[in-house]
Protein backbone atom coordinates (compact mmCIF):
# COMPACT_ATOMS: atom_id res chain seq x y z
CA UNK A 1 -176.17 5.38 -79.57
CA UNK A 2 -178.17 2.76 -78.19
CA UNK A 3 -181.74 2.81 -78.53
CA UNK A 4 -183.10 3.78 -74.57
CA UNK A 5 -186.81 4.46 -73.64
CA UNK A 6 -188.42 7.52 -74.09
CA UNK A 7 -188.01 8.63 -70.99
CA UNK A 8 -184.08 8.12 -70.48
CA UNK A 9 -183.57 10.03 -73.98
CA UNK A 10 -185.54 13.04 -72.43
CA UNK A 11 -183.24 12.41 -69.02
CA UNK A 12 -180.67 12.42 -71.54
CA UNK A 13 -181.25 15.86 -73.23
CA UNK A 14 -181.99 17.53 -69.57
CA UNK A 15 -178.82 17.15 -68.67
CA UNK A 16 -177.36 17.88 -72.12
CA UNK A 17 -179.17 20.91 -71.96
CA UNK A 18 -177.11 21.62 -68.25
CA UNK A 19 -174.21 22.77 -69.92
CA UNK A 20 -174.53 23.04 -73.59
CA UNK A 21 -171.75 23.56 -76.21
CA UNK A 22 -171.40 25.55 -78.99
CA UNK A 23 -170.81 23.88 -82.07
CA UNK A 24 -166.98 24.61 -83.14
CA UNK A 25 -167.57 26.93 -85.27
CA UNK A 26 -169.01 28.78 -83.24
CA UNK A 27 -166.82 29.18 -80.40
CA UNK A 28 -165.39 32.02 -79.28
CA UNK A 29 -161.92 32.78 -77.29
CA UNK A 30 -163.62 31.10 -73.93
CA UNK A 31 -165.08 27.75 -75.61
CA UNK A 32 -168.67 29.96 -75.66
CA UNK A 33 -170.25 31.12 -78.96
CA UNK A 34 -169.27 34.38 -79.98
CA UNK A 35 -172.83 34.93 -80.16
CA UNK A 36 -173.76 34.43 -77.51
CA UNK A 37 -174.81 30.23 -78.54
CA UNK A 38 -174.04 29.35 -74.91
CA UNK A 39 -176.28 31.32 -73.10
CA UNK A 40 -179.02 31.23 -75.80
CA UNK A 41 -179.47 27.44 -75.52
CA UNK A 42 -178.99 25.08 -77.97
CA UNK A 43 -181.17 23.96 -81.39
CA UNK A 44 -182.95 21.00 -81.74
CA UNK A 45 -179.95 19.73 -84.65
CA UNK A 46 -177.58 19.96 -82.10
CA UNK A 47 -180.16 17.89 -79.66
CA UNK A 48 -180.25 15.31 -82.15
CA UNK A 49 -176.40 15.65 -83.25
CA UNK A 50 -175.35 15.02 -79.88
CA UNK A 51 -177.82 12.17 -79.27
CA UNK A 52 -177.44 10.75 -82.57
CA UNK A 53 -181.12 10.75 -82.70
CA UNK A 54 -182.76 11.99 -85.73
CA UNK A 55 -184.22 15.75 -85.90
CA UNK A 56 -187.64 15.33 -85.78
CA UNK A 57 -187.71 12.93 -83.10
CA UNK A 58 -185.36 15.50 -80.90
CA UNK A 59 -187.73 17.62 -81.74
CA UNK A 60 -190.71 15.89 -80.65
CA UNK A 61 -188.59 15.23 -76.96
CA UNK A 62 -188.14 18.80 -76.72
CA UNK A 63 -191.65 19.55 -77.48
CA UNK A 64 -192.74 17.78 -74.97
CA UNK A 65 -190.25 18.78 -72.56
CA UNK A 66 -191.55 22.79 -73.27
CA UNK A 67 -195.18 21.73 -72.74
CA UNK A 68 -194.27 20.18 -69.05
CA UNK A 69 -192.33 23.46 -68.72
CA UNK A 70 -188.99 21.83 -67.83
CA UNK A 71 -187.57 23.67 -70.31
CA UNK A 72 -188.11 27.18 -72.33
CA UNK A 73 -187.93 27.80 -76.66
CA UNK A 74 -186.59 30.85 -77.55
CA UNK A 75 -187.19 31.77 -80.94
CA UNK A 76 -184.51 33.96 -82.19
CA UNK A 77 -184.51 35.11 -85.94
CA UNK A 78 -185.30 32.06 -87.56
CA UNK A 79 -184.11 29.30 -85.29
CA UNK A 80 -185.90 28.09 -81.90
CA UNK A 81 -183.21 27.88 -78.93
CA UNK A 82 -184.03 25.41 -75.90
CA UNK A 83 -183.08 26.12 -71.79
CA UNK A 84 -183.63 24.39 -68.96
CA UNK A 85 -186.06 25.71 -66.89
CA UNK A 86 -183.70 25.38 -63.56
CA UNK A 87 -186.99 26.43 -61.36
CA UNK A 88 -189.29 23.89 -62.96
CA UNK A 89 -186.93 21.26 -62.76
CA UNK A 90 -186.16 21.57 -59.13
CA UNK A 91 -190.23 21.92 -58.36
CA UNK A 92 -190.54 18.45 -60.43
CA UNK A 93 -187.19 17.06 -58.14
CA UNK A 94 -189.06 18.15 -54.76
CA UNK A 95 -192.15 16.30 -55.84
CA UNK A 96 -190.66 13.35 -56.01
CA UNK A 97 -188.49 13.61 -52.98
CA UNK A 98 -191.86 13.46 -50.95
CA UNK A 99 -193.29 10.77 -53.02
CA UNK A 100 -195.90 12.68 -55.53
């Protein structure tokens, strides 16, 4: 992948993050994780998998993205799932629609 600004890769996992899938493995007879993967969110590997970024900078995105509350962590056993935070996002949207 191309190396974008900042801001573009964060664009980029937002709407990554719209409809994640599971890695293959994990899929069950519907293309969703047995598990329940698709509607926990994804992990920060498969952030950076997809993106062909490396870990801890997906991780660093997705920090930030949590802290401006676009999207929510979800720590489950011992991984941390991410989710958009549909609400937040649309709040953000309107904002700019009436120019800030």
């Amino acid at each position: 992948m191309p190396r974008t600004p900042a801001g573009r890769t964060r664009l980029v996992i937002l709407e990554l993050l719209k409809d994640p899938a599971p890695p293959p493995w994990r899929r069950g007879p519907r293309g969703r994780g047995a598990d329940g993967t698709g509607e926990r969110g994804v992990t920060a590997r498969s952030v950076a998998a997809g993106l062909g970024i490396p870990l801890r900078l997906a991780e660093r995105h997705l920090a930030l993205l949590t802290d401006l509350g676009l999207v929510r962590a979800r720590r489950v056993g011992r991984r941390t799932y991410y989710r958009r935070e549909e609400f937040r996002i649309a709040e953000v949207a309107r904002l700019f629609e009436k120019g800030w």
